[in-house]
N, C-alpha and C. Protein backbone atom coordinates (compact mmCIF):
# COMPACT_ATOMS: atom_id res chain seq x y z
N UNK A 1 103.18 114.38 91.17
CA UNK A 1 104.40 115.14 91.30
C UNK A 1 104.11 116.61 90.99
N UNK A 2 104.08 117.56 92.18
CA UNK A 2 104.15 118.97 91.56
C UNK A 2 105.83 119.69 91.42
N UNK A 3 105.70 120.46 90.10
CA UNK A 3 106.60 120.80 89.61
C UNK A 3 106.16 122.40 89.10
N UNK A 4 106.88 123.00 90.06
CA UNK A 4 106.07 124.96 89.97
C UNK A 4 104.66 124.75 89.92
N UNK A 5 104.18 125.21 89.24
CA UNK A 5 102.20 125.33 88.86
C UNK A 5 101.85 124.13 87.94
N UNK A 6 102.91 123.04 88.13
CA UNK A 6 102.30 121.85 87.18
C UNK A 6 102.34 120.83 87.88
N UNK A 7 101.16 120.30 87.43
CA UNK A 7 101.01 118.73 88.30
C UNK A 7 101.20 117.81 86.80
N UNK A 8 102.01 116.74 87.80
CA UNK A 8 101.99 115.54 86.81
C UNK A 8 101.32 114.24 87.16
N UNK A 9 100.83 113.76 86.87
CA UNK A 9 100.24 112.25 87.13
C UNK A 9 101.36 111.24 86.78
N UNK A 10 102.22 110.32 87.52
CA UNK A 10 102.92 109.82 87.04
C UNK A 10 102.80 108.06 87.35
N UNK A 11 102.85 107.15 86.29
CA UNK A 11 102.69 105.78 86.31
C UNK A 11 104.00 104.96 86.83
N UNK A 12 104.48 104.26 87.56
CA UNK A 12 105.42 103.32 87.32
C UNK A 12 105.29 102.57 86.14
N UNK A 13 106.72 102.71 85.13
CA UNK A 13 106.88 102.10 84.10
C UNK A 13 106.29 102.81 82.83
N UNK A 14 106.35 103.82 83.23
CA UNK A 14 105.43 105.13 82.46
C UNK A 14 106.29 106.35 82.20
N UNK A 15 108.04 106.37 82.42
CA UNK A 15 108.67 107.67 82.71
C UNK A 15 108.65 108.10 83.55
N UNK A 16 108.27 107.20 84.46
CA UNK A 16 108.14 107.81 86.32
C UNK A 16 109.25 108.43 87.17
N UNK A 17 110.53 107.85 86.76
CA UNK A 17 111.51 108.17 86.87
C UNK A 17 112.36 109.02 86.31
N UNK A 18 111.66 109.31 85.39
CA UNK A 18 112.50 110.92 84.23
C UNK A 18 111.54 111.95 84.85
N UNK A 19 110.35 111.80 85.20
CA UNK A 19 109.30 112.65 85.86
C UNK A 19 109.87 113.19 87.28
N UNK A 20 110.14 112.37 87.90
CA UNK A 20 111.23 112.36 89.35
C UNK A 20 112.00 113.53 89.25
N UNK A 21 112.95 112.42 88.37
CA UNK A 21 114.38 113.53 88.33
C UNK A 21 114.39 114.80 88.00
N UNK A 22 113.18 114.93 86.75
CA UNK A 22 113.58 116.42 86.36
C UNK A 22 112.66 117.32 88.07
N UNK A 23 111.75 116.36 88.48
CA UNK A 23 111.15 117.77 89.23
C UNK A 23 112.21 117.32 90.01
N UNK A 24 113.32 116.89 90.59
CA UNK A 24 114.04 117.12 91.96
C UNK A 24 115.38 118.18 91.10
N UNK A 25 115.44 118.20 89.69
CA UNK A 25 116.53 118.50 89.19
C UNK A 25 116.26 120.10 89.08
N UNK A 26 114.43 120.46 89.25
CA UNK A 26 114.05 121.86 88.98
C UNK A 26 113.99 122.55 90.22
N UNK A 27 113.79 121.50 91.62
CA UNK A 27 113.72 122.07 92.71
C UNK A 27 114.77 122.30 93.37
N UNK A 28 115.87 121.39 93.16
CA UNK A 28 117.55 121.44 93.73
C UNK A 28 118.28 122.48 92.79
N UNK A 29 117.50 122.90 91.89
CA UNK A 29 118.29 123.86 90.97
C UNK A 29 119.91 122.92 90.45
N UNK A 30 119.24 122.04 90.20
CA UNK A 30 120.34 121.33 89.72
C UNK A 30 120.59 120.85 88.13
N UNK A 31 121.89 120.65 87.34
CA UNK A 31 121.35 119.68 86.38
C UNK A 31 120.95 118.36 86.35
N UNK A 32 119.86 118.41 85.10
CA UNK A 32 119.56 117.24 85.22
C UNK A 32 119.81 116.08 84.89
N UNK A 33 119.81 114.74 85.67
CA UNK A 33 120.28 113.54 85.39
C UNK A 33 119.56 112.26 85.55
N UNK A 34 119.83 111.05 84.52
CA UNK A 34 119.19 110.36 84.29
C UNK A 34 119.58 109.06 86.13
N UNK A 35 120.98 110.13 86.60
CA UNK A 35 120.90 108.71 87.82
C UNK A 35 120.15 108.82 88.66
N UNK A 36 119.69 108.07 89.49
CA UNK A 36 118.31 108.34 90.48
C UNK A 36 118.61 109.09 91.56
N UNK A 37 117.87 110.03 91.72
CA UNK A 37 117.00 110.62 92.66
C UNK A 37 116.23 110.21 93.80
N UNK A 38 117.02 110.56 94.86
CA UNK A 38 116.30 110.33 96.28
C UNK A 38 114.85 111.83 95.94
N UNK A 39 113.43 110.93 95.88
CA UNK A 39 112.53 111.95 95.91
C UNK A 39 112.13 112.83 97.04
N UNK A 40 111.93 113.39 96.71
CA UNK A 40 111.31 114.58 97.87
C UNK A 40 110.02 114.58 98.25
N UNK A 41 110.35 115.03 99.24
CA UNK A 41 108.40 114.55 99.75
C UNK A 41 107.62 116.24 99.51
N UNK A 42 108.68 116.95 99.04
CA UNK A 42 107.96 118.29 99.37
C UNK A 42 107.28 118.63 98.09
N UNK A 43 107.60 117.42 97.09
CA UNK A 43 107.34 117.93 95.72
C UNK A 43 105.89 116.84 95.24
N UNK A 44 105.49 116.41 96.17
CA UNK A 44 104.34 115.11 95.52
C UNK A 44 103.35 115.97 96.50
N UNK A 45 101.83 115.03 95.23
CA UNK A 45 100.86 115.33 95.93
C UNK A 45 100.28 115.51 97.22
N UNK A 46 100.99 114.52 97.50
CA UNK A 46 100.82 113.86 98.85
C UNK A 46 100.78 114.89 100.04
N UNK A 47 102.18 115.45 99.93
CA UNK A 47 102.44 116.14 100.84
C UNK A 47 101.55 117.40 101.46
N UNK A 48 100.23 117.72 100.26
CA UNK A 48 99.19 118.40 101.29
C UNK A 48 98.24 117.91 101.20
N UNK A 49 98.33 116.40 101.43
CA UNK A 49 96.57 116.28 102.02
C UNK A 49 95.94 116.36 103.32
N UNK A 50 96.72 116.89 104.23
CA UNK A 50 96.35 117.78 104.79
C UNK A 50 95.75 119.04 105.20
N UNK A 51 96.27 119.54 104.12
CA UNK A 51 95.59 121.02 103.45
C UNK A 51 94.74 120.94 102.47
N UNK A 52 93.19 121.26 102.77
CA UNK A 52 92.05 121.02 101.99
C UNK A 52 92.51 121.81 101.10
N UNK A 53 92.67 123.04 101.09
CA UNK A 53 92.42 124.18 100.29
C UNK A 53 93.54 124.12 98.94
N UNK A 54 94.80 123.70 99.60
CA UNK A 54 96.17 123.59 98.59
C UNK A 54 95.16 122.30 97.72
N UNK A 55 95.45 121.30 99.00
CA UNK A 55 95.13 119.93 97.26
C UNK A 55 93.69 120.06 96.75
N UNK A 56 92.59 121.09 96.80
CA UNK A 56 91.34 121.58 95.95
C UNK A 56 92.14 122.46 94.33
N UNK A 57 93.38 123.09 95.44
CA UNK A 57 93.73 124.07 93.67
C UNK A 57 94.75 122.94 92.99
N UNK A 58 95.41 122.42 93.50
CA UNK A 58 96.50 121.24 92.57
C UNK A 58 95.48 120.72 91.98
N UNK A 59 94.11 120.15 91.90
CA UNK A 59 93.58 119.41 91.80
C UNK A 59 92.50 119.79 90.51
N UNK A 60 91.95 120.91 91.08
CA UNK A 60 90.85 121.43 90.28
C UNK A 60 90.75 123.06 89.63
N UNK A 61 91.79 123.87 90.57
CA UNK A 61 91.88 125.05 89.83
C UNK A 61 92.24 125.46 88.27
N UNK A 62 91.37 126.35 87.56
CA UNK A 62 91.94 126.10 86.24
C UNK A 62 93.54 127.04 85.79
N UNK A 63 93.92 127.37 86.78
CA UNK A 63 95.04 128.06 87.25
C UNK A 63 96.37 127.07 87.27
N UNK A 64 96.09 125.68 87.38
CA UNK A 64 97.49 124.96 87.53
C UNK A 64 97.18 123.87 86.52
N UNK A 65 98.16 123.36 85.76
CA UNK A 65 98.39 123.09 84.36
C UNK A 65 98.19 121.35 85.29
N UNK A 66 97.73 120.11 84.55
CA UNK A 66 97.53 118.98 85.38
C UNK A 66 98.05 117.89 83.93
N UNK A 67 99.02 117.34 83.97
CA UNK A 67 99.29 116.51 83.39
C UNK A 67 99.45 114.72 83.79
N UNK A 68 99.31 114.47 82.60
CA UNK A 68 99.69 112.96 82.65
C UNK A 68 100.13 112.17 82.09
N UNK A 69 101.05 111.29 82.40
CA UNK A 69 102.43 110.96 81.32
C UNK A 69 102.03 109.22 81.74
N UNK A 70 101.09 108.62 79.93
CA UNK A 70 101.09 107.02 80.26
C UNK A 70 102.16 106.34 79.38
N UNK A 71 101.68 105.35 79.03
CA UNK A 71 102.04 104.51 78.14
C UNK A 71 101.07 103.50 78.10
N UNK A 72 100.97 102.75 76.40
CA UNK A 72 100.55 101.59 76.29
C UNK A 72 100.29 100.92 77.10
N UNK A 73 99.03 100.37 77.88
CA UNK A 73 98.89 99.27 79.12
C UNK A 73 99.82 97.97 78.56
N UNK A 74 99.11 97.69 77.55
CA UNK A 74 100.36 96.20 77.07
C UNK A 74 101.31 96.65 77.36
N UNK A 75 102.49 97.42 76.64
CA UNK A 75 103.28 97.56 76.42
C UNK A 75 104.05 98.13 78.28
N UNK A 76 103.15 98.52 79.00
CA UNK A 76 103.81 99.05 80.29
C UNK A 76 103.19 97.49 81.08
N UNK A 77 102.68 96.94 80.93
CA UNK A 77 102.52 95.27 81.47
C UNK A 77 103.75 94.70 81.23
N UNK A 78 104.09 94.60 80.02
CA UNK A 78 105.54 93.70 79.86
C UNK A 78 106.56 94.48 80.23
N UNK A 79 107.05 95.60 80.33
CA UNK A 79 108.13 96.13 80.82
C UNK A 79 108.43 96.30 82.13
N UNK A 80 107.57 95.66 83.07
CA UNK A 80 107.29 95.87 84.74
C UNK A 80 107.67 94.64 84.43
N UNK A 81 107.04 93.63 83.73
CA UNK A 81 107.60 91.90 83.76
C UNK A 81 109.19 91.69 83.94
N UNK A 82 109.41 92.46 82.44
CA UNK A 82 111.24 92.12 82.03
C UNK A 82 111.74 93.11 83.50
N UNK A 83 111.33 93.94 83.40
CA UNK A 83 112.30 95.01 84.69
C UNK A 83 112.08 94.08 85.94
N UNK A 84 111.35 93.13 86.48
CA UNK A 84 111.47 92.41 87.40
C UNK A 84 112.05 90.82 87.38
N UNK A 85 111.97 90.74 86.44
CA UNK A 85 113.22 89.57 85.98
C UNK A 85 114.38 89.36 86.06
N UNK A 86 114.80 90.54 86.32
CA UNK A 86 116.39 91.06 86.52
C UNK A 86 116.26 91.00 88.17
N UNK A 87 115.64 90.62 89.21
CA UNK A 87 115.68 90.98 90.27
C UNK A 87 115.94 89.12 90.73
N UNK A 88 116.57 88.59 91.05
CA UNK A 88 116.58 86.88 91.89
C UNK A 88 115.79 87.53 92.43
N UNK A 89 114.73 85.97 92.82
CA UNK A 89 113.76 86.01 93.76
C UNK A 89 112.60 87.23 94.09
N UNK A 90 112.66 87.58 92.31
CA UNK A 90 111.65 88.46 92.47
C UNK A 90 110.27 88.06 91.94
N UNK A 91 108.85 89.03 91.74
CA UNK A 91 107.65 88.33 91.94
C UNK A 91 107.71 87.72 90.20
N UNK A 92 108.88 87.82 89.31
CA UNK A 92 108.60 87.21 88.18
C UNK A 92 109.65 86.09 87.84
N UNK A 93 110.20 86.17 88.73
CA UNK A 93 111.15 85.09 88.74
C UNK A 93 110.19 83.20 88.22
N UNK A 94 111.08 82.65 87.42
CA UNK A 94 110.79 81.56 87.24
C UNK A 94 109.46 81.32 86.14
N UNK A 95 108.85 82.61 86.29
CA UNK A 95 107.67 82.00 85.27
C UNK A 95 107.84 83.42 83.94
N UNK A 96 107.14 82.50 82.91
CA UNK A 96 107.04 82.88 81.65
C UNK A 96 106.38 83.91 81.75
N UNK A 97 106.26 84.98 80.58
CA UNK A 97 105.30 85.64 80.68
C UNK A 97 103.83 85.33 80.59
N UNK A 98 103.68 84.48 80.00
CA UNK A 98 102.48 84.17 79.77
C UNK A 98 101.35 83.39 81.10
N UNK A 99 102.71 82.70 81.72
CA UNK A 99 102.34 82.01 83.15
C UNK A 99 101.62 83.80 84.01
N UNK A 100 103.17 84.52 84.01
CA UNK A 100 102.26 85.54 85.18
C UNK A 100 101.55 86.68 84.63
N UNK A 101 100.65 86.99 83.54
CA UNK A 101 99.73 87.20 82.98
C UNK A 101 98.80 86.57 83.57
N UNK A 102 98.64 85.01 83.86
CA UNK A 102 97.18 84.10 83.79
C UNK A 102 97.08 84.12 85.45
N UNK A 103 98.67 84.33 85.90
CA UNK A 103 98.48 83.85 87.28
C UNK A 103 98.32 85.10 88.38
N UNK A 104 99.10 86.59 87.72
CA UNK A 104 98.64 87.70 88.19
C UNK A 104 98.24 89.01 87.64
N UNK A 105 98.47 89.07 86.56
CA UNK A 105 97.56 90.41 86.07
C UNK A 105 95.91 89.99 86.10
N UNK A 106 95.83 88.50 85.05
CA UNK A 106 94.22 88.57 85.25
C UNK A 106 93.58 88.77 86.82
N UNK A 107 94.69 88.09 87.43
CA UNK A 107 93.67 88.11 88.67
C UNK A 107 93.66 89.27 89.54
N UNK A 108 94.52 90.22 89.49
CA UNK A 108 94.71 91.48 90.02
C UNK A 108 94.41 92.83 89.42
N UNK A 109 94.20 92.75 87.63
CA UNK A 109 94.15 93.80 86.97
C UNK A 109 92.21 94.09 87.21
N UNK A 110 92.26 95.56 87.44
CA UNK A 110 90.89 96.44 88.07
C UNK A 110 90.44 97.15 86.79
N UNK A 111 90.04 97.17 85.57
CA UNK A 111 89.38 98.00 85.20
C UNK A 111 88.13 99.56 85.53
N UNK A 112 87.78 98.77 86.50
CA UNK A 112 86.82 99.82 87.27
C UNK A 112 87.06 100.46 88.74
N UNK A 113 88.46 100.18 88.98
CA UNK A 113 89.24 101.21 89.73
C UNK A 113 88.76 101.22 91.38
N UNK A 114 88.59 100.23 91.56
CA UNK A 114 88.14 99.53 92.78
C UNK A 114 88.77 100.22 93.99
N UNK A 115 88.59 99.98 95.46
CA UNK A 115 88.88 100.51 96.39
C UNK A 115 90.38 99.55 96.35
N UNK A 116 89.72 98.21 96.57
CA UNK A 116 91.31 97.17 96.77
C UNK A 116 92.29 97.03 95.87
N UNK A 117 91.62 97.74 94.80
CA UNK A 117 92.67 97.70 93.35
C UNK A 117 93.22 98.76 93.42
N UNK A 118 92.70 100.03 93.46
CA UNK A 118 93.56 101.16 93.63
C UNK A 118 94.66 101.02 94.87
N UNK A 119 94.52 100.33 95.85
CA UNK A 119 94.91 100.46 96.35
C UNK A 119 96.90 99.66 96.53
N UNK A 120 96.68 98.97 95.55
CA UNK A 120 97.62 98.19 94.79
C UNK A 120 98.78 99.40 94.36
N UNK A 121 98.49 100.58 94.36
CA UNK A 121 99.43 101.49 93.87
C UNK A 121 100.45 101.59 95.37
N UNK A 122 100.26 101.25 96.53
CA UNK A 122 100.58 101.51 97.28
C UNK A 122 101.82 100.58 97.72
N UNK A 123 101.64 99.31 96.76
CA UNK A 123 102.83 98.43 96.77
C UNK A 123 104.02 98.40 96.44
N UNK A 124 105.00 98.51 96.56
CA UNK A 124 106.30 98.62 96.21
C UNK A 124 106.70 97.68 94.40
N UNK A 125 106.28 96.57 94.83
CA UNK A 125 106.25 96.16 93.32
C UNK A 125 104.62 95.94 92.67
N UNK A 126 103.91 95.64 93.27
CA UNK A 126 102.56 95.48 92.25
C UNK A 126 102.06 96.49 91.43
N UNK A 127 102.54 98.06 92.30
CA UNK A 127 102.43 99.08 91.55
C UNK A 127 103.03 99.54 89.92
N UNK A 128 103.85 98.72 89.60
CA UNK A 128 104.65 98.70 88.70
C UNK A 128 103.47 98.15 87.45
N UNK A 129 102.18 96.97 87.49
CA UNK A 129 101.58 96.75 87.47
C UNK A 129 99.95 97.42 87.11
N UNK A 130 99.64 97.48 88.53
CA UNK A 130 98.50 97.87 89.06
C UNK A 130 98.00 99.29 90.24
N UNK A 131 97.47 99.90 90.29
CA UNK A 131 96.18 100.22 89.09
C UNK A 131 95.96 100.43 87.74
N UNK A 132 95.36 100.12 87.02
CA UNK A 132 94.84 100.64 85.58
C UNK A 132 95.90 102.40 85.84
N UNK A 133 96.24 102.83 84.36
CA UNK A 133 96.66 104.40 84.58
C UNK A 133 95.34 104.84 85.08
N UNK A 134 94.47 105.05 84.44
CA UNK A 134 93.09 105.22 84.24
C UNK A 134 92.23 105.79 85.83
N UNK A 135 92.84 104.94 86.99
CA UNK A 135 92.26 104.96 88.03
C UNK A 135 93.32 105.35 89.30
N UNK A 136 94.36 106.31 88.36
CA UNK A 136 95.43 106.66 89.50
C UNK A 136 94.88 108.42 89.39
N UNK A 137 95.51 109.37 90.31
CA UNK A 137 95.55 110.51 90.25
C UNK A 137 94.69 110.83 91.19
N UNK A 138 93.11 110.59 91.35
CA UNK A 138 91.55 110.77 91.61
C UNK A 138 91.31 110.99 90.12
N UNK A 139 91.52 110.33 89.15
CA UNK A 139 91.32 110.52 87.98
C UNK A 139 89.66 110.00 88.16
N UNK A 140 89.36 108.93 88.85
CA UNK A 140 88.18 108.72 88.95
C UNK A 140 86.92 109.28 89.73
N UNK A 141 88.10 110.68 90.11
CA UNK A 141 86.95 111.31 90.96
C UNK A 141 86.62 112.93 90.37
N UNK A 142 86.99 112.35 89.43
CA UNK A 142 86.82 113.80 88.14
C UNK A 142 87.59 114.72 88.17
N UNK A 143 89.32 114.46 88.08
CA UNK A 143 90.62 115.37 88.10
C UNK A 143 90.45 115.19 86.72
N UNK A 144 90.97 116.03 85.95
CA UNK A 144 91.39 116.12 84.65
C UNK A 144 92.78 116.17 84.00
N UNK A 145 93.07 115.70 83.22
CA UNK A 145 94.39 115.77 82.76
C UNK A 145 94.77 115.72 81.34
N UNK A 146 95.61 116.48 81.11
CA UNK A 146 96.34 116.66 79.92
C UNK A 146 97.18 115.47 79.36
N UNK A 147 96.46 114.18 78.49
CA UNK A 147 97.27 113.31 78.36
C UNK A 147 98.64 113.07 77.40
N UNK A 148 99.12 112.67 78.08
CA UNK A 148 101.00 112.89 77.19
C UNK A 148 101.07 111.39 76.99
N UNK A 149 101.10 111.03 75.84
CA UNK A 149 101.89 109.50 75.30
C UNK A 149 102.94 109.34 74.70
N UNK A 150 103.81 108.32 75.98
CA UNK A 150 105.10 108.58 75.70
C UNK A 150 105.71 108.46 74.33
N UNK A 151 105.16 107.15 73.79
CA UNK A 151 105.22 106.82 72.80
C UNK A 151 105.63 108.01 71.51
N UNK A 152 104.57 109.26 72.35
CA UNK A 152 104.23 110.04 70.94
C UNK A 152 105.11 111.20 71.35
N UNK A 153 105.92 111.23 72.11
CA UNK A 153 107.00 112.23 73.10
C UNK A 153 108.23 112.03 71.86
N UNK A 154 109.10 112.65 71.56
CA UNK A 154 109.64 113.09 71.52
C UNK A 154 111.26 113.14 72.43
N UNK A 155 110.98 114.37 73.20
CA UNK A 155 111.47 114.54 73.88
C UNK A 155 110.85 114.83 75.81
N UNK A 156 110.83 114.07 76.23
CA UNK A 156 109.80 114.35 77.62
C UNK A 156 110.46 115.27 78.56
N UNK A 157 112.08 115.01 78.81
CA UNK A 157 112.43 115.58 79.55
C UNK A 157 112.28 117.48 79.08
N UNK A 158 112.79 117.31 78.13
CA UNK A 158 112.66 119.07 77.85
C UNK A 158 111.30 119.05 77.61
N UNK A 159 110.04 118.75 77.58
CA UNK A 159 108.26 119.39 77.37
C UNK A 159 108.56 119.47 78.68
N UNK A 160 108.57 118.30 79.83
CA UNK A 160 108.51 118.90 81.34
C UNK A 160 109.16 120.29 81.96
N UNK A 161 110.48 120.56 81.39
CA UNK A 161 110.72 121.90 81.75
C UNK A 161 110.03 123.15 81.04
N UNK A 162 109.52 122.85 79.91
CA UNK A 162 108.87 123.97 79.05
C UNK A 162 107.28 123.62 79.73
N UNK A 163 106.67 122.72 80.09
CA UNK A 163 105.19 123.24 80.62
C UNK A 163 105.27 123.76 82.14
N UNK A 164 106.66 123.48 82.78
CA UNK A 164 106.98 123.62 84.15
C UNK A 164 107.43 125.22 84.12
N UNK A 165 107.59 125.41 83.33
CA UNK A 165 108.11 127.30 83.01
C UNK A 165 109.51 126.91 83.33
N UNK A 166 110.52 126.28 83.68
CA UNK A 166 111.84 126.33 84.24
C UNK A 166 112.64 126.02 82.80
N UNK A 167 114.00 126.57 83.40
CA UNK A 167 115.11 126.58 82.62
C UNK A 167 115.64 125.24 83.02
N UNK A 168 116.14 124.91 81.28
CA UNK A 168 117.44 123.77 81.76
C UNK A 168 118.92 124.28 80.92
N UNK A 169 119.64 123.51 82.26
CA UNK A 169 121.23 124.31 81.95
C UNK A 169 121.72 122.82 82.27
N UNK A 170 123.17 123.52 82.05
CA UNK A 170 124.08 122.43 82.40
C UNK A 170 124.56 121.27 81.24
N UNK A 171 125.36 120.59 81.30
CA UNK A 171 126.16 119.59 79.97
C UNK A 171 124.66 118.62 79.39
N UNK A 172 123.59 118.68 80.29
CA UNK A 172 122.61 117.37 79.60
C UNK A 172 121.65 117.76 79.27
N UNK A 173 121.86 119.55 78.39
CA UNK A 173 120.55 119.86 78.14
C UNK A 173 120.57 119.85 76.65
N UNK A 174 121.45 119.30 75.35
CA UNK A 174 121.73 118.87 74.41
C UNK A 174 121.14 117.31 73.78
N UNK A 175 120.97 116.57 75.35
CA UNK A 175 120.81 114.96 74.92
C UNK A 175 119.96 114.58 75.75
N UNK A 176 118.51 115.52 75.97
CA UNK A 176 117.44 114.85 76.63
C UNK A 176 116.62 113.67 75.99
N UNK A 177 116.76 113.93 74.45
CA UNK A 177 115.65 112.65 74.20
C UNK A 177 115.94 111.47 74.25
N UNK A 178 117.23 110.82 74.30
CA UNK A 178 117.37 109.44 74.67
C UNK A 178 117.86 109.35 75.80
N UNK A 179 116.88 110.04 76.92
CA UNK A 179 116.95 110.05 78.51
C UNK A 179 116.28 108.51 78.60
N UNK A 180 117.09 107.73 79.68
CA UNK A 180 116.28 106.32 80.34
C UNK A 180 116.78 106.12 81.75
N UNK A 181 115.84 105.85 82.20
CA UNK A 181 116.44 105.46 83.72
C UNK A 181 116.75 103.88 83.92
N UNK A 182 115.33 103.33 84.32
CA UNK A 182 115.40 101.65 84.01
C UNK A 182 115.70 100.82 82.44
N UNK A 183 116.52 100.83 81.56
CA UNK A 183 116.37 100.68 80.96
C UNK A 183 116.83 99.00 80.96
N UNK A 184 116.34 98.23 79.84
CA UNK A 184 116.19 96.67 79.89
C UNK A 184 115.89 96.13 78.01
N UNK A 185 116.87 96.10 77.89
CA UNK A 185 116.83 95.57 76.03
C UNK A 185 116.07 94.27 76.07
N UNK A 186 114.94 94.05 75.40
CA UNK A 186 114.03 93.08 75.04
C UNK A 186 113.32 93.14 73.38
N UNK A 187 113.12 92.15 73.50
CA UNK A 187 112.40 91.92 72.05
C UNK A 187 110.75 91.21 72.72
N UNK A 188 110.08 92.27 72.44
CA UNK A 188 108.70 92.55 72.57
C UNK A 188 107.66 91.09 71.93
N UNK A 189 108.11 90.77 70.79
CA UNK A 189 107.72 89.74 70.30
C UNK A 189 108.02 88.66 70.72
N UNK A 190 108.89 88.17 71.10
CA UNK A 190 109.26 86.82 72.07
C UNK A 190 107.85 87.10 72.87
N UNK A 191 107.47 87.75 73.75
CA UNK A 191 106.54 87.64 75.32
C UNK A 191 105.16 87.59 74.43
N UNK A 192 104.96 88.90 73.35
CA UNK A 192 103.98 88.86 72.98
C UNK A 192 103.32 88.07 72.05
N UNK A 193 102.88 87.16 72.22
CA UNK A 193 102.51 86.34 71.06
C UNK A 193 100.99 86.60 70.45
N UNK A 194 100.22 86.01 69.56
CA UNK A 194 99.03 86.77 68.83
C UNK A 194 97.80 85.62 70.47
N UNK A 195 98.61 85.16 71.24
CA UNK A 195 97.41 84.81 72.40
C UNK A 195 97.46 85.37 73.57
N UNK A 196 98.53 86.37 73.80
CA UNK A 196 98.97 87.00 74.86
C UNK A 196 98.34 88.48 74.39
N UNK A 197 98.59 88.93 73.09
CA UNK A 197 97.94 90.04 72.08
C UNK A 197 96.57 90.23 72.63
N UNK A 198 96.28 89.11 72.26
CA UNK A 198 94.66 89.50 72.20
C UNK A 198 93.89 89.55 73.69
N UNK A 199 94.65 88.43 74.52
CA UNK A 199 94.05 88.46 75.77
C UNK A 199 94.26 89.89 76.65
N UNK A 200 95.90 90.20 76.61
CA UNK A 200 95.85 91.74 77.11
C UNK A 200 94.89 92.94 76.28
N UNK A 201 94.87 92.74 75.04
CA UNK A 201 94.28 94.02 74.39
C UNK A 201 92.45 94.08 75.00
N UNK A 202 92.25 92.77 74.87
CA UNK A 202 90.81 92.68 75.76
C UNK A 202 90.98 93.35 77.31
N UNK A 203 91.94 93.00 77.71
CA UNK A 203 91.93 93.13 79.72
C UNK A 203 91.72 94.30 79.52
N UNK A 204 92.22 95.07 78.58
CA UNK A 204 93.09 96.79 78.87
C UNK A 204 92.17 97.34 78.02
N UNK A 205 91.50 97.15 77.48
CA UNK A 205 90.32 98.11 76.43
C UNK A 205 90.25 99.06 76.95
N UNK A 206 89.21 98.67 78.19
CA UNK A 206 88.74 100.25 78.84
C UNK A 206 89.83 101.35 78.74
N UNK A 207 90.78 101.21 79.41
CA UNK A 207 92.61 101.31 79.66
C UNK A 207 92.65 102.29 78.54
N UNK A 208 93.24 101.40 77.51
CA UNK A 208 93.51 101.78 75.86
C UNK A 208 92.20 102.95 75.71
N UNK A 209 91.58 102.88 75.51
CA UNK A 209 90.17 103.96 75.05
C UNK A 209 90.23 105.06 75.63
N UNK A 210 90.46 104.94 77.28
CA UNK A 210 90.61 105.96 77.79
C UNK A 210 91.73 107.19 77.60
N UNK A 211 92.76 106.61 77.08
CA UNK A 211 93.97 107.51 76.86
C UNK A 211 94.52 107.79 75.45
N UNK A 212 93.14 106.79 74.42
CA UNK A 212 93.28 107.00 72.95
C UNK A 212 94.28 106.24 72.14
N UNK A 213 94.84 105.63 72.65
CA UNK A 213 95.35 103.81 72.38
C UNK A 213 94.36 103.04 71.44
N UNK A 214 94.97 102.16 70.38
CA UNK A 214 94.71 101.71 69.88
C UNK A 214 95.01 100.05 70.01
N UNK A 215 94.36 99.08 70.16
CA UNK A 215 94.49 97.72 70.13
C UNK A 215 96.28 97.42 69.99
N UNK A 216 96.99 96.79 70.43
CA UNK A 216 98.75 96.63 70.69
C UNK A 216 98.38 95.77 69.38
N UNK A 217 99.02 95.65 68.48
CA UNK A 217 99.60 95.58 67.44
C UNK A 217 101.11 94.85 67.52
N UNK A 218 101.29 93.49 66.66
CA UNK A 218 102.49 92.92 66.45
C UNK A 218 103.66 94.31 65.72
């Protein structure tokens, strides 16, 4: 997501959607809001890879600020679970957590950021999932980034307008920190048990290390 001279790296299930809004809320000159946002195509990476020269400076110039906003792999594993639970006939429907852990993260989760695994970002729901954070961005092709854990945020929506240089106005610039878009009340401990613990904290090591995470913890 570019936002003025800042790039963000953004995860599904990671604030992806507070990331959204504020850049459509900085580009529409609008206030900002937690209801969704039809995105813009004019504001993502995407939109110049066409242009060698633009996505060389988004990318690598030390001129544009490059961020990245994760979360906990455990902790963003189970919240793609519960957020798809709420969907009938969706890919978590019917089974436990622990069932689609054994039956699709192990078998789909990429540590080493594979061609067919990365490419999993491209899915409408697996992405929620898969890739590793780790192996989104060209992070694996030596982009750099400024890592932001949500966890350790604060307030996200107002740092995004203060590293973005933009002003925020309007009635919702008082009550950014308990901004949520998807939000889904769960108790973490029900899913996670000390065999679900340990098996994700193993899957996700690399994961965890890379972004300075520590082993998920009861």
């Amino acid at each position: 997501m570019v936002i003025n001279n800042l790039v963000v790296c953004r995860s599904p299930k990671a604030a992806s959607a507070i990331i959204r809004n504020v850049a459509f809320a900085i580009q529409q000159k609008e206030t900002f809001s937690t209801g969704l946002k039809e995105s813009s195509e004019s504001n993502t990476v995407a939109t110049f890879r066409q242009n060698e020269t633009e996505i060389h400076r988004l990318l690598y110039s030390p001129n544009v600020r490059r961020v990245i906003v994760v979360r906990h792999p455990v902790s963003r594993i189970l919240s793609a679970f519960v957020y798809f639970r709420g969907f009938p006939g969706g890919i978590t429907m019917n089974l436990s957590f622990e069932e689609f852990v054994f039956k699709f993260v192990a078998k789909y989760y990429d540590e080493n950021c594979s061609e067919w695994g990365t490419a999993l970002s491209l899915d409408d729901v697996a992405q929620h999932f898969f890739p590793a954070q780790h192996c989104r961005c060209d992070i694996p092709c030596g982009v750099n980034y400024e890592v932001h854990r949500i966890e350790e945020t604060a307030d996200l929506v107002r740092d995004l307008y203060g590293m973005a240089g933009a002003t925020m106005f309007g009635s919702y610039a008082g009550q950014t920190s308990t901004a949520r878009v998807h939000e889904r009340e769960y108790n973490a401990s029900v899913f996670l048990t000390p065999k679900m613990i340990t098996f994700l904290n193993s899957l996700t090591l690399r994961e965890q290390k890379y972004f300075g995470y520590a082993p998920w913890e009861p």
